[in-house]
C-alpha atoms as a PDB file:
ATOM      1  CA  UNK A   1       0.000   0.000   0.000  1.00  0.00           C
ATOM      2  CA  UNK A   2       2.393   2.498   1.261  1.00  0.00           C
ATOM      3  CA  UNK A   3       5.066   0.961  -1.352  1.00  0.00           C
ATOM      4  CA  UNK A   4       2.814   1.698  -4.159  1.00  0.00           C
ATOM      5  CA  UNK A   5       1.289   4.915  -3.156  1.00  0.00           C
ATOM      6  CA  UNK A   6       4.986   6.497  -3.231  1.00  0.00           C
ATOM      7  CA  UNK A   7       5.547   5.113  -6.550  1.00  0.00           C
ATOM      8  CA  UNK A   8       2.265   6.933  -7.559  1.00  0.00           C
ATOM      9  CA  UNK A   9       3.196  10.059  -5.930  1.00  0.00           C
ATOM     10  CA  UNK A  10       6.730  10.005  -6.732  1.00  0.00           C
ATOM     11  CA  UNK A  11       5.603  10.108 -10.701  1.00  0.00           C
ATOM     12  CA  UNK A  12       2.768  12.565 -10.873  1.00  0.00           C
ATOM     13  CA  UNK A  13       3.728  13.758  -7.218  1.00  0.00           C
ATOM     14  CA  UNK A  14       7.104  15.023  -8.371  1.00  0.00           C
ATOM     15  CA  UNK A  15       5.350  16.874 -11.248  1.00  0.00           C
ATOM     16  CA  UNK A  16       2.440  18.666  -8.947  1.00  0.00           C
ATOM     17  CA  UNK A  17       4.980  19.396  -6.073  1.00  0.00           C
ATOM     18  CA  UNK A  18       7.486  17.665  -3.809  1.00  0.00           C
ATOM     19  CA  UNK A  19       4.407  17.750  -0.802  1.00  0.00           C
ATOM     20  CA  UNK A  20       2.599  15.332  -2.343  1.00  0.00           C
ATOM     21  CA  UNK A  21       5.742  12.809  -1.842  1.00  0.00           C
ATOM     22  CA  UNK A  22       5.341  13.436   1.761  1.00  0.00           C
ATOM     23  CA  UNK A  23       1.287  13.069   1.735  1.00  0.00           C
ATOM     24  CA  UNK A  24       0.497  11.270  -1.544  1.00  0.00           C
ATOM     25  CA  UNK A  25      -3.387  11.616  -2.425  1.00  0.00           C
ATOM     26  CA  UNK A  26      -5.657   9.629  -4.551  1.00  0.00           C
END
């Protein structure tokens, strides 16, 4: 879960802003 919502976040994340690596959202 937590593995594969960083993955998520760390790809669009990254591209939005570096807070959503810390708190990645849906």
């Amino acid at each position: 879960m937590i593995s594969k919502a960083l993955i998520m976040a760390g790809g669009k994340g990254t591209r939005l802003r570096p807070l959503t690596l810390e708190t990645p959202k849906p």
